[in-house]
N, C-alpha and C. Protein backbone atom coordinates (compact mmCIF):
# COMPACT_ATOMS: atom_id res chain seq x y z
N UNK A 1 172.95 197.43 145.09
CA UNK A 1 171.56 197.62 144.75
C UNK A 1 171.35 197.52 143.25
N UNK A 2 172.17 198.30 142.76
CA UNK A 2 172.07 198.31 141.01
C UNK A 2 172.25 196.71 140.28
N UNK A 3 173.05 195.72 141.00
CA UNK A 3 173.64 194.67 140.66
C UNK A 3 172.27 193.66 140.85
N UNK A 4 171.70 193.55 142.02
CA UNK A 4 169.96 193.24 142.33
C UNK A 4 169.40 193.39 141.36
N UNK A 5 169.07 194.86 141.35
CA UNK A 5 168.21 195.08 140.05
C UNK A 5 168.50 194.68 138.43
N UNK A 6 169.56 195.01 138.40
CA UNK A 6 170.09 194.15 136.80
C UNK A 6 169.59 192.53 136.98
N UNK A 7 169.78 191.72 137.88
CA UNK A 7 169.53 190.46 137.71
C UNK A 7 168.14 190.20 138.00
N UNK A 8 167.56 190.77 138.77
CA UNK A 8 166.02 190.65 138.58
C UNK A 8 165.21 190.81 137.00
N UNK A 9 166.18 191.75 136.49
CA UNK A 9 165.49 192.11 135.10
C UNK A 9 166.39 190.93 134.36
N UNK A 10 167.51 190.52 134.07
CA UNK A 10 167.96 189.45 133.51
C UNK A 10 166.96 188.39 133.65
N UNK A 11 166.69 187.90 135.14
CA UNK A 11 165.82 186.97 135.57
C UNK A 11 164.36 186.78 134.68
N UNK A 12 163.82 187.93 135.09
CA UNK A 12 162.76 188.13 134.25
C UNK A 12 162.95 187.88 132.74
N UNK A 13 163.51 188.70 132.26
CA UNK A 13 163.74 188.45 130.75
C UNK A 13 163.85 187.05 130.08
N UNK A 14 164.90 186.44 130.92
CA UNK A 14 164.86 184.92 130.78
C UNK A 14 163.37 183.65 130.98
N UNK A 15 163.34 184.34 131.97
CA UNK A 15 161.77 183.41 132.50
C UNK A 15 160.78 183.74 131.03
N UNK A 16 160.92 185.08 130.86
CA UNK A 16 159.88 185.03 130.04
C UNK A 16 160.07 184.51 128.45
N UNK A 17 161.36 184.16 128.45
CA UNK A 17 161.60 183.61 126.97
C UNK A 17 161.06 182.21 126.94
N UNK A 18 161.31 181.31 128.67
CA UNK A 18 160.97 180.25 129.03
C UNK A 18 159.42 179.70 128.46
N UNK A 19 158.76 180.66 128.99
CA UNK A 19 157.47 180.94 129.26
C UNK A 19 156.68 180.87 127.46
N UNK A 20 157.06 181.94 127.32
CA UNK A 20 156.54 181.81 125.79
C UNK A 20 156.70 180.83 124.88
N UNK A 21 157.40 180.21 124.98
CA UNK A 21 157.23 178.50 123.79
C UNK A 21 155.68 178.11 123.99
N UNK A 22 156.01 177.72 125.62
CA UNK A 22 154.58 177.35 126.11
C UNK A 22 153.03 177.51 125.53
N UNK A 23 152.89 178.91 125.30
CA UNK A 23 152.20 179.36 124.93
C UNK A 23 151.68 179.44 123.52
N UNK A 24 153.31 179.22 122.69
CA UNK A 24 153.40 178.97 121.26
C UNK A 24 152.70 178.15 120.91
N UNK A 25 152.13 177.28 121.32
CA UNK A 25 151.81 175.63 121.17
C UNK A 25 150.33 175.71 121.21
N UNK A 26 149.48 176.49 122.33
CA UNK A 26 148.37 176.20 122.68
C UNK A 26 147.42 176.75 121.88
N UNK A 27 146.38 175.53 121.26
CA UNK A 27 145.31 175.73 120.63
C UNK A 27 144.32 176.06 121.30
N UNK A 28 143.77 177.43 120.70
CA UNK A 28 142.21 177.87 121.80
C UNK A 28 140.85 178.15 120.61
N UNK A 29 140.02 177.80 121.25
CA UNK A 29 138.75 177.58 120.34
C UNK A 29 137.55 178.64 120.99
N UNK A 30 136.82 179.05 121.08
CA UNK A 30 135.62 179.93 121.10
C UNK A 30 134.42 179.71 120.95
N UNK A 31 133.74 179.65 121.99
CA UNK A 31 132.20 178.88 121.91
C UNK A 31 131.30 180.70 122.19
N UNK A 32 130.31 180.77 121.06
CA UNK A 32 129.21 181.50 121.36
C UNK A 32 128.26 181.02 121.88
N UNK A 33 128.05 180.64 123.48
CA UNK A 33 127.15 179.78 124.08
C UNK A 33 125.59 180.88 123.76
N UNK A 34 125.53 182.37 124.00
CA UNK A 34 124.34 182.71 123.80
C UNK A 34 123.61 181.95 122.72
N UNK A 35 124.39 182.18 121.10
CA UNK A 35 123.95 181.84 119.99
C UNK A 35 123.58 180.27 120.13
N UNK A 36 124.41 179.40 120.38
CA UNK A 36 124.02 178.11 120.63
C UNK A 36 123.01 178.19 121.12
N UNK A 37 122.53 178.57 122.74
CA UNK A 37 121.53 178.25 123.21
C UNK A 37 120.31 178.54 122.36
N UNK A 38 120.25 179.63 121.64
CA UNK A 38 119.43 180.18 121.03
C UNK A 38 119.23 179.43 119.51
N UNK A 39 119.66 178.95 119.18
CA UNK A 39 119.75 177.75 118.06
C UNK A 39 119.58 176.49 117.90
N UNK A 40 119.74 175.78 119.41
CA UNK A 40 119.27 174.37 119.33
C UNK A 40 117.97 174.37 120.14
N UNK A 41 116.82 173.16 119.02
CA UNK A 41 115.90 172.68 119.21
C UNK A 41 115.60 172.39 120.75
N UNK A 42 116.63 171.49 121.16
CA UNK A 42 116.26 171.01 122.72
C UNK A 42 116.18 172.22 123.68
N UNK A 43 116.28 173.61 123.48
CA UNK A 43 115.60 174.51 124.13
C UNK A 43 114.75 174.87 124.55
N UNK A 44 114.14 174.66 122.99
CA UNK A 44 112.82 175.26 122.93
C UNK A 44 111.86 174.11 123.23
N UNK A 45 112.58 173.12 123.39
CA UNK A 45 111.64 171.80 123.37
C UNK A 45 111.93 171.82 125.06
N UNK A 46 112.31 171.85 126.20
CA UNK A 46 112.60 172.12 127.42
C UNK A 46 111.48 173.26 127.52
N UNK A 47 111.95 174.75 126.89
CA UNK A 47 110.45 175.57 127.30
C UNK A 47 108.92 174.80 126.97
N UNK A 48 108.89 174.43 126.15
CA UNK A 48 107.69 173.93 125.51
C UNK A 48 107.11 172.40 126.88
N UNK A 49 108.20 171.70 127.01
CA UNK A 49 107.53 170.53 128.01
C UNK A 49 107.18 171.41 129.59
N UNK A 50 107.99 172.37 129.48
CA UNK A 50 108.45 172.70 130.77
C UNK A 50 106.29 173.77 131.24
N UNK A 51 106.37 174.18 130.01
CA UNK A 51 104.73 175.07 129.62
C UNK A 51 103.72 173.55 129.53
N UNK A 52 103.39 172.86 129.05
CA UNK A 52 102.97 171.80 129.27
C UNK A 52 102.70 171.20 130.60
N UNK A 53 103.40 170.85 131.41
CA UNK A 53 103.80 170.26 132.95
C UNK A 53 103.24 171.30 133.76
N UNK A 54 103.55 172.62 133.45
CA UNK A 54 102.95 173.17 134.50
C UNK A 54 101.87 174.27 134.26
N UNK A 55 101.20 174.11 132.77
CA UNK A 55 99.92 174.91 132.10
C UNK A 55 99.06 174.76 133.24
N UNK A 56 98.40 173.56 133.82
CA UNK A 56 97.98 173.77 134.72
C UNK A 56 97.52 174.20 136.08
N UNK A 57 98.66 174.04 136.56
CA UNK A 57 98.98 175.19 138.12
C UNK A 57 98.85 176.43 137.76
N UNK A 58 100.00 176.77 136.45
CA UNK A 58 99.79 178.27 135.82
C UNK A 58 98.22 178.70 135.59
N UNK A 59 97.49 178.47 135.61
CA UNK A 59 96.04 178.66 134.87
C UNK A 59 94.73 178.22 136.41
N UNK A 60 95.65 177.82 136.90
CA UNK A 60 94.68 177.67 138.68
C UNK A 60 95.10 179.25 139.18
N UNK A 61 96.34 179.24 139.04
CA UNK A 61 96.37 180.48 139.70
C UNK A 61 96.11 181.66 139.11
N UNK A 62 96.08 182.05 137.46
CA UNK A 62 95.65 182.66 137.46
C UNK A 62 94.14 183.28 137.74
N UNK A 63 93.14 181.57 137.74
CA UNK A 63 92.29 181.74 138.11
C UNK A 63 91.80 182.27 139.48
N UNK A 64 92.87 181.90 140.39
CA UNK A 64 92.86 182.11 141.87
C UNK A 64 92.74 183.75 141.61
N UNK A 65 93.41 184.38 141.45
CA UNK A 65 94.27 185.88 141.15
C UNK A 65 92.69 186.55 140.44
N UNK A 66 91.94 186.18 139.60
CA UNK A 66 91.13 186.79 138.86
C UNK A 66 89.84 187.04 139.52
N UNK A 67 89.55 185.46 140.77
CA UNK A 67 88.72 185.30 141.70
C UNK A 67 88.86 186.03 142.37
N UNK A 68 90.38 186.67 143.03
CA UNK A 68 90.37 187.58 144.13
C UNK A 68 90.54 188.90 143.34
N UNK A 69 90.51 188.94 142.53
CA UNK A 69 89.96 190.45 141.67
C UNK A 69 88.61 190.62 141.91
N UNK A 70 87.44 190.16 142.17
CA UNK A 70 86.35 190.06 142.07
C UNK A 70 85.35 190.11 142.95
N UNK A 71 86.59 189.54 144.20
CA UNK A 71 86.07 189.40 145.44
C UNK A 71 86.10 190.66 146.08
N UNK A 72 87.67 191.47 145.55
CA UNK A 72 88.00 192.59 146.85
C UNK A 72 87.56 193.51 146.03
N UNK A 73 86.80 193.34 144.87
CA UNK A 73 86.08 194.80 143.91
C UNK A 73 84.69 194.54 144.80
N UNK A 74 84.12 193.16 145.01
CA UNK A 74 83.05 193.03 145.41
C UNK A 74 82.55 193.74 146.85
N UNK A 75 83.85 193.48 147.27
CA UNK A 75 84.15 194.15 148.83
C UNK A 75 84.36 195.44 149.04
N UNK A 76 84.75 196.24 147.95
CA UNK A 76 85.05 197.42 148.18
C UNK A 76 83.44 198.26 147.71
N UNK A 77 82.85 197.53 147.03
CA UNK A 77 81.45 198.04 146.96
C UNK A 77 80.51 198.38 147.93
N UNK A 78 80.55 196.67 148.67
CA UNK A 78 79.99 196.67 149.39
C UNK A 78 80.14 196.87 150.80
N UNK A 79 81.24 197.01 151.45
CA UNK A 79 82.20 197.30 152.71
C UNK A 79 81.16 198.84 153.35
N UNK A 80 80.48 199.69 152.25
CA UNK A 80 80.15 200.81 153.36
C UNK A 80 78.49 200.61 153.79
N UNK A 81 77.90 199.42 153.13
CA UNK A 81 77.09 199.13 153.39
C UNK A 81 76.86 197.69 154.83
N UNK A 82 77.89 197.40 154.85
CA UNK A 82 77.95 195.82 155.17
C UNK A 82 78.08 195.75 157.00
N UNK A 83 77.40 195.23 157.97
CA UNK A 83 77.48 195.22 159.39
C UNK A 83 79.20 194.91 159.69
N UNK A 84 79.66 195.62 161.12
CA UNK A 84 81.32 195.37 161.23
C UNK A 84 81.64 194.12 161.18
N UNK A 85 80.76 193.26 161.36
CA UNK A 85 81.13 192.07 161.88
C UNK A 85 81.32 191.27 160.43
N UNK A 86 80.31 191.12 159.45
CA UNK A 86 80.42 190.81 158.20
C UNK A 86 81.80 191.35 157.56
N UNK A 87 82.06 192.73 157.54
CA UNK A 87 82.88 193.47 157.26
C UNK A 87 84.03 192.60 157.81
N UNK A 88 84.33 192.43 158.68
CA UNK A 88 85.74 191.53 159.31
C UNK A 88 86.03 190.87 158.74
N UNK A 89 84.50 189.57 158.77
CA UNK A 89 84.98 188.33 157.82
C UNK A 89 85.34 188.54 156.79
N UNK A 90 84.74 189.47 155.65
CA UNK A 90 84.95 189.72 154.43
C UNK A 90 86.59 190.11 154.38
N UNK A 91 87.12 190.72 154.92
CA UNK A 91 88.57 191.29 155.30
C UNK A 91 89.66 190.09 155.57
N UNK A 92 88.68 189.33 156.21
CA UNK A 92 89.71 187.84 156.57
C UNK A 92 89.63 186.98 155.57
N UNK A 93 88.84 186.88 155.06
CA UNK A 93 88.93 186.05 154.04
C UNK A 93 89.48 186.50 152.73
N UNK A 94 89.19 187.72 152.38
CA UNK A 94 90.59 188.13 151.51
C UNK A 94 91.59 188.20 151.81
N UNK A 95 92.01 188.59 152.96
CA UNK A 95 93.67 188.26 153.39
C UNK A 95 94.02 186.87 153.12
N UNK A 96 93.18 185.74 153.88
CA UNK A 96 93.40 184.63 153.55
C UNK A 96 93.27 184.09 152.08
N UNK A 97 92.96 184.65 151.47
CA UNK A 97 92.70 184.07 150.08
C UNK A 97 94.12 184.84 149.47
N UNK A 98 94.20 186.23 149.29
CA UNK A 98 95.77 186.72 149.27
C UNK A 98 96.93 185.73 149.38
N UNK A 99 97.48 185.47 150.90
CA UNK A 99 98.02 184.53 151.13
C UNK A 99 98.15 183.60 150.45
N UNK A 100 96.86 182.61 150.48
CA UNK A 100 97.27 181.47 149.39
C UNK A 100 97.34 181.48 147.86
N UNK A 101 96.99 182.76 147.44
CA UNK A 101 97.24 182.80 145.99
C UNK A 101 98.97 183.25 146.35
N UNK A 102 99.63 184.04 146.89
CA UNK A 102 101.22 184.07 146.96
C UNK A 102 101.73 182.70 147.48
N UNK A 103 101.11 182.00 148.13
CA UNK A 103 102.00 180.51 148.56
C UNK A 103 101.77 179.91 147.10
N UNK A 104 100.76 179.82 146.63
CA UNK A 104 100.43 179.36 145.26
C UNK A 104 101.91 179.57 144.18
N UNK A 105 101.82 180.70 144.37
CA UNK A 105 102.35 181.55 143.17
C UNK A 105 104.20 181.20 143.65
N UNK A 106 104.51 181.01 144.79
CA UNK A 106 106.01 181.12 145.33
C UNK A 106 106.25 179.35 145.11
N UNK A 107 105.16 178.28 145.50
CA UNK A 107 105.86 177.12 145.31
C UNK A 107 105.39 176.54 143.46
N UNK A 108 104.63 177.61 142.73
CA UNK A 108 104.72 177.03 141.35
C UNK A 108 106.49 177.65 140.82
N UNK A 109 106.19 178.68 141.42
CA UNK A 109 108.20 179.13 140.45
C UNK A 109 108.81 178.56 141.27
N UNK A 110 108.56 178.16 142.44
CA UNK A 110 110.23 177.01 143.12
C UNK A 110 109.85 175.61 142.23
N UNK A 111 108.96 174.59 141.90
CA UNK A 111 108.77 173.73 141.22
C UNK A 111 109.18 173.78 139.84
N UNK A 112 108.79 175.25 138.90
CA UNK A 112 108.98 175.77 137.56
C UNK A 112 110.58 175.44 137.76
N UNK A 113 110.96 176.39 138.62
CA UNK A 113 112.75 176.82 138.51
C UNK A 113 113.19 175.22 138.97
N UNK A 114 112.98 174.51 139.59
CA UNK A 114 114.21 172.88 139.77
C UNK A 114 113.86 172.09 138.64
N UNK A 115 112.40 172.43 138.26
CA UNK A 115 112.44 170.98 137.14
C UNK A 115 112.83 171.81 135.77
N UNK A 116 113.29 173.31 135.35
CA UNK A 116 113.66 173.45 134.38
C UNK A 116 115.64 173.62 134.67
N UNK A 117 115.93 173.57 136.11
CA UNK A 117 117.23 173.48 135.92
C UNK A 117 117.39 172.49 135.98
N UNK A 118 117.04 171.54 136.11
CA UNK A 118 117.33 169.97 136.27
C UNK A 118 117.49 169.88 134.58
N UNK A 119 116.43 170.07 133.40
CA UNK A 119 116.53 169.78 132.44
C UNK A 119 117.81 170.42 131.61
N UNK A 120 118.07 171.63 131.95
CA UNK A 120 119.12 172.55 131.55
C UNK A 120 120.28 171.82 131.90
N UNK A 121 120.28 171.59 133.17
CA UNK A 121 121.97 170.96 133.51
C UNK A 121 122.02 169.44 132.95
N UNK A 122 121.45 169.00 132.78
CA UNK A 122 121.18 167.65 131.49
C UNK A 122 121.53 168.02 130.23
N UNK A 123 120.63 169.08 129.74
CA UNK A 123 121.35 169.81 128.06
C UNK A 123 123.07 170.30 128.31
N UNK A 124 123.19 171.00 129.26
CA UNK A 124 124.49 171.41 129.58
C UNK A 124 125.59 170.56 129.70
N UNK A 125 125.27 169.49 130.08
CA UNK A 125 126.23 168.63 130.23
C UNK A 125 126.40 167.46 128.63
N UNK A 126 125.07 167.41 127.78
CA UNK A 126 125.26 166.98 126.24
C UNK A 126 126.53 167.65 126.25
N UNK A 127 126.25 169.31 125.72
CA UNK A 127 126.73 170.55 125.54
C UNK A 127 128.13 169.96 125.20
N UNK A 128 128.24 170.14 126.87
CA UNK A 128 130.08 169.62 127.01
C UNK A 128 130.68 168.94 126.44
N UNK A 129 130.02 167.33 126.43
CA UNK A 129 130.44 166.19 125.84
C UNK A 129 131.14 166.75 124.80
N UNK A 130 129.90 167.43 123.79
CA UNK A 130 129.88 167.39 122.69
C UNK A 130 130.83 168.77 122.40
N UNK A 131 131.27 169.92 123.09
CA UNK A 131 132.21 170.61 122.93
C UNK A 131 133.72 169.72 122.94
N UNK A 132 133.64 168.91 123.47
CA UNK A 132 134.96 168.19 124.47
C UNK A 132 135.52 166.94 122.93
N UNK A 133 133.82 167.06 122.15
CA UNK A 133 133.89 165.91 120.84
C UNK A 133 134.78 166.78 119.78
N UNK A 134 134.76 168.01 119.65
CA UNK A 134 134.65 169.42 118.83
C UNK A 134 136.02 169.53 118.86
N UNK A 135 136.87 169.87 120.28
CA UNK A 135 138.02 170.20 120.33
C UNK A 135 139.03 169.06 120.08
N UNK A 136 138.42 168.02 120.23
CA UNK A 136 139.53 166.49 120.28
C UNK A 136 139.63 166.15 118.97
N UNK A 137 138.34 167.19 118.21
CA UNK A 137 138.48 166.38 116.37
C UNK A 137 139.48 167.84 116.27
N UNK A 138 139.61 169.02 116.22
CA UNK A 138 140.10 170.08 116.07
C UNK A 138 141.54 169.98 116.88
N UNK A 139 141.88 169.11 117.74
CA UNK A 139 143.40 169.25 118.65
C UNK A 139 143.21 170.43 119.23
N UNK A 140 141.89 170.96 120.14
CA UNK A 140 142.36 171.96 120.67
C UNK A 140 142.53 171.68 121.99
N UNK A 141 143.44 172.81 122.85
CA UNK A 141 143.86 172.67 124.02
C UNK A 141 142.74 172.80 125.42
N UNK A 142 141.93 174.18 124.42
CA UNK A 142 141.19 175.02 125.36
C UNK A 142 140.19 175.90 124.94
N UNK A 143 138.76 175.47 124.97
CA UNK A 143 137.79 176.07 124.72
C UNK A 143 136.84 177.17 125.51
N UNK A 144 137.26 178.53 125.16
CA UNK A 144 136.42 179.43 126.38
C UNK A 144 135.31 179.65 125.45
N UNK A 145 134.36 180.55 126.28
CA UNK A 145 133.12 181.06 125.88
C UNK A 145 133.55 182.36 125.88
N UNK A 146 132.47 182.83 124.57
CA UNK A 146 133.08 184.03 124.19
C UNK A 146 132.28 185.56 125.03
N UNK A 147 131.69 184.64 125.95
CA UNK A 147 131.23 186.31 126.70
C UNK A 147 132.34 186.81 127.83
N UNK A 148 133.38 185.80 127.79
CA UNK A 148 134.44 185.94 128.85
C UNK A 148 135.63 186.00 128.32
N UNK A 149 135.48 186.62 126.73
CA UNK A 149 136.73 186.81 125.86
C UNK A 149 136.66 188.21 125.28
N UNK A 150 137.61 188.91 125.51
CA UNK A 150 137.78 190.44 124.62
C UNK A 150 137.77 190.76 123.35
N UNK A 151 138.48 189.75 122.84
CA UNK A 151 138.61 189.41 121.42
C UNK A 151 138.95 188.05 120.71
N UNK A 152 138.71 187.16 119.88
CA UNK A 152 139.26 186.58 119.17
C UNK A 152 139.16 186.51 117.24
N UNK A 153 140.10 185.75 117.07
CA UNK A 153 139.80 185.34 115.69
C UNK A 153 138.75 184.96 115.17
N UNK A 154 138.43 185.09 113.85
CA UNK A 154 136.62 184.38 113.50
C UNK A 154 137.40 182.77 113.36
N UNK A 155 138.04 182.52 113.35
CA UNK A 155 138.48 181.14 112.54
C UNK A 155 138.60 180.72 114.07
N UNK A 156 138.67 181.03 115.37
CA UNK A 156 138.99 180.17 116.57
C UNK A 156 137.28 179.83 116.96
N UNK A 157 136.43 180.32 116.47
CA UNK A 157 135.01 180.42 117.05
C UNK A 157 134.34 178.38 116.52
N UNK A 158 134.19 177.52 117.19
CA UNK A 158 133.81 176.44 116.92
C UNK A 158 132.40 176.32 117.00
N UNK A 159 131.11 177.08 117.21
CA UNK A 159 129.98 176.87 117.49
C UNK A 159 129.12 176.43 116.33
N UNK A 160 129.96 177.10 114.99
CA UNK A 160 128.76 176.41 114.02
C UNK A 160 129.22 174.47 114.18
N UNK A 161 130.52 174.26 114.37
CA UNK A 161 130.66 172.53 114.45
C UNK A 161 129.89 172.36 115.94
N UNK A 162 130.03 172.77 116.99
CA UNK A 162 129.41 172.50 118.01
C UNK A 162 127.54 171.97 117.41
N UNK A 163 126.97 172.97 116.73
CA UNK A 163 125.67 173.41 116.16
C UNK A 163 125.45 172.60 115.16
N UNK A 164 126.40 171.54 114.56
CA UNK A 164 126.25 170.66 113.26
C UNK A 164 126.17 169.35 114.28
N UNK A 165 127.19 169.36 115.10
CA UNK A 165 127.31 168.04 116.14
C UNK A 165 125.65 167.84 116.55
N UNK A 166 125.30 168.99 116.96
CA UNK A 166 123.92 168.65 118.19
C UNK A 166 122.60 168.75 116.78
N UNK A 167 122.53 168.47 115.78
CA UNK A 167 121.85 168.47 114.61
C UNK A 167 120.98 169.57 114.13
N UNK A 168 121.87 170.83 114.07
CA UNK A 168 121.42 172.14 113.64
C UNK A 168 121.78 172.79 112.44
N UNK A 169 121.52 172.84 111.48
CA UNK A 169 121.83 173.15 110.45
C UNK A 169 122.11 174.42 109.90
């Protein structure tokens, strides 16, 4: 048993001398993707087209939303005065108007959300290129992002060259 265990730990010991050259070698680089995002133009130029394209729908519905403010204040005025039957309709037709201001409101953010990830995964993929341009002028091996790093060096962090590449000064 003792003879096992000695060579398992020999084993080990060895492997890991193996192991570490490996490691000796590898260049790693550090992307602050928050800060990037938050620094290049084509962001804000994505929010800005993205407010543009859909100012309009945005501004129907709020109009929709302001109309049925008006309606069910109108209704609640008048509801103890009003015959049952009037009263119904009035009830149905704000439900129905309800309704389509939420169908309104559910297919403008499914439209909002694909045509601004569509534009994002377009910037995202520049991004890459241009990380992939960063590490090949630098010889590096391996570029993580630094919200998925504990610590590194300031000198491994590449985002201000990332941020000069994509024309940020």
């Amino acid at each position: 048993m003792k003879k096992i265990l000695v060579s398992i730990i020999l084993l080990m010991s060895l492997s890991c001398g193996v192991v570490t050259p490996a490691w000796a070698d590898l260049k790693v680089g550090v992307l602050n993707m928050q800060d990037l995002l938050q620094k290049i133009p084509q962001m804000k130029a994505i929010g800005d087209e993205l407010k543009k394209q859909f100012g309009d729908k945005q501004k129907q519905l709020m109009d929709a939303q302001e109309n049925f403010k008006k309606e069910a204040e109108r209704f609640r005025k008048d509801s103890a005065v009003m015959p049952d039957k009037d009263k119904q309709a009035a009830e149905d037709k704000l439900f129905k108007q309800q309704q389509d201001i939420q169908n309104m409101q559910m297919e403008l953010q499914r439209d909002y959300m694909a045509a601004q990830n569509k534009k994002v995964d377009a910037l995202m993929e520049t991004i890459k290129n241009i990380v992939e341009k960063v590490a090949a002028q630098n010889k590096l091996d391996l570029v993580l992002i630094n919200a998925s790093v504990a610590y590194a060096k300031k000198d491994m962090d590449v985002t201000g060259q990332v941020l000069k590449e994509m024309g940020v000064k």
